[in-house]
Protein backbone atom coordinates (compact mmCIF):
# COMPACT_ATOMS: atom_id res chain seq x y z
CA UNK A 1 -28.60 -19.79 5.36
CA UNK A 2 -26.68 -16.94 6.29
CA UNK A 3 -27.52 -13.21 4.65
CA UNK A 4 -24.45 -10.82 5.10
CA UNK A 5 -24.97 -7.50 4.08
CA UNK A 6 -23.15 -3.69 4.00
CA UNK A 7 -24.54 -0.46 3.40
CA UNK A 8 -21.41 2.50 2.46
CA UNK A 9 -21.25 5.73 1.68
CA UNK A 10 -18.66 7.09 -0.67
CA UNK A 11 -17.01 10.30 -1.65
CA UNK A 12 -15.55 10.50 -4.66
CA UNK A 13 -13.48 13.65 -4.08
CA UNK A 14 -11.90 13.79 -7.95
CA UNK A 15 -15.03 14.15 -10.16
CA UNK A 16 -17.07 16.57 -11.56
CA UNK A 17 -19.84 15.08 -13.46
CA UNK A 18 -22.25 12.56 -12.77
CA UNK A 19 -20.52 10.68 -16.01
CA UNK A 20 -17.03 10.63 -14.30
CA UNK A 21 -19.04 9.17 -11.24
CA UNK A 22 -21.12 6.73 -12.93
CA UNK A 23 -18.01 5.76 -14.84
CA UNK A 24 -15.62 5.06 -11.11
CA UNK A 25 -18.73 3.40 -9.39
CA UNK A 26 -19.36 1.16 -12.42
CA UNK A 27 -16.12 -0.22 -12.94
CA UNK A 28 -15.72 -0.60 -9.11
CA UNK A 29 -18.89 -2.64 -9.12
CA UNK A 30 -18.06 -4.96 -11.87
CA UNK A 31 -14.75 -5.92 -10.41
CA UNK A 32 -16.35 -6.52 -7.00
CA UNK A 33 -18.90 -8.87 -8.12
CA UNK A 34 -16.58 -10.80 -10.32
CA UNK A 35 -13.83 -11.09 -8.02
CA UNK A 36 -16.38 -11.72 -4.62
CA UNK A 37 -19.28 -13.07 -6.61
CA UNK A 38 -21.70 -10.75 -4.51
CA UNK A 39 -24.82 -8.64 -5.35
CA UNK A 40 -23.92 -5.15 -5.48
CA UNK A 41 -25.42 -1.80 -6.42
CA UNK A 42 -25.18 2.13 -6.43
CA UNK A 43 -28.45 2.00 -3.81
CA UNK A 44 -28.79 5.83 -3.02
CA UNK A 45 -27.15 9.39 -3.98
CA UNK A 46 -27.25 8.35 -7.96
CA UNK A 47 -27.56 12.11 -8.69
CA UNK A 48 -25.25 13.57 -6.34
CA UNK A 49 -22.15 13.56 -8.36
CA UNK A 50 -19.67 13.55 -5.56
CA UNK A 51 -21.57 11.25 -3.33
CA UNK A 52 -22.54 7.36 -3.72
CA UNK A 53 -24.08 4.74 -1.76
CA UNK A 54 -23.42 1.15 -1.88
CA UNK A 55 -25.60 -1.60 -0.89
CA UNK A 56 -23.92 -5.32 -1.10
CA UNK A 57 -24.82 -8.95 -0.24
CA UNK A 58 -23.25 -11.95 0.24
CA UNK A 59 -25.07 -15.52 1.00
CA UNK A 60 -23.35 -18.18 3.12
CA UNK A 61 -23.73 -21.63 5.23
CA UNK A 62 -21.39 -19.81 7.52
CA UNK A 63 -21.11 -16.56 9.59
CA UNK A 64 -17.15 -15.97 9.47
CA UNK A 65 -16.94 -17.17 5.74
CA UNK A 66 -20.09 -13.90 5.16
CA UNK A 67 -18.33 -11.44 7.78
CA UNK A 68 -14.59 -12.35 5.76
CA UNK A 69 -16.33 -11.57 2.58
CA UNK A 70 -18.04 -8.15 3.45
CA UNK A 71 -14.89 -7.11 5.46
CA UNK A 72 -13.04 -8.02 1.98
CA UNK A 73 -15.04 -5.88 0.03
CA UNK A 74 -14.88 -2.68 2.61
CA UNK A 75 -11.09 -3.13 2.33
CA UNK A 76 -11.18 -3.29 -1.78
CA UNK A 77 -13.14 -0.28 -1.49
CA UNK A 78 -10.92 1.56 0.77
CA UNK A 79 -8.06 0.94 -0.91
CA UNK A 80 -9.17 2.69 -4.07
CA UNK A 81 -7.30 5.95 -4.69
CA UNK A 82 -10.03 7.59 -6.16
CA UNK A 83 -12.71 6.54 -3.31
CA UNK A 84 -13.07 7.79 0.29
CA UNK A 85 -15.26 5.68 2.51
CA UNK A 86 -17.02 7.83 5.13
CA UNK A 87 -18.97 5.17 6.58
CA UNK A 88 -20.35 1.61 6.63
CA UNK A 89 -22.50 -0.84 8.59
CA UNK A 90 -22.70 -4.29 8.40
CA UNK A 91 -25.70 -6.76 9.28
CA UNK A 92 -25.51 -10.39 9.43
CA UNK A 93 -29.07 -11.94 8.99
């Protein structure tokens, strides 16, 4: 069994309320997890209205199949207008 995992921290340059925030991160979440079928979550920052960290997981037989996915869902993220991604790191367990 093969654990793939990514930790990233956002900015979400456009907001100004924790309910704009809550409202970006939740509907980015949801269509990650349907579209990836991974565990993901706002994992840190959830009162820093500008700021959010996200912890995902993926489970596979296979190493390149858990690296594609997580390298998939860095690119979603980073191709969201409304989402800067300052930084990331991966670990493959």
């Amino acid at each position: 069994m093969i654990i793939g995992a990514v930790e990233i921290d956002l900015n979400i340059p456009g907001v100004n309320s924790l309910k704009e925030k809550r409202k970006i991160i939740k509907s980015l979440l949801a269509r990650m997890q349907n579209k990836y079928n991974i565990s993901i979550a706002e994992v840190d920052l959830n009162d820093k209205y500008r700021s959010a960290r996200i912890g995902a997981a993926v489970v596979s037989n296979d190493k390149k199949q858990a690296d594609r996915v997580i390298a998939e869902v860095v690119r979603m993220i980073e191709s969201n207008p409304e989402i800067v991604v300052l930084d990331y790191q991966v670990e493959i367990l």
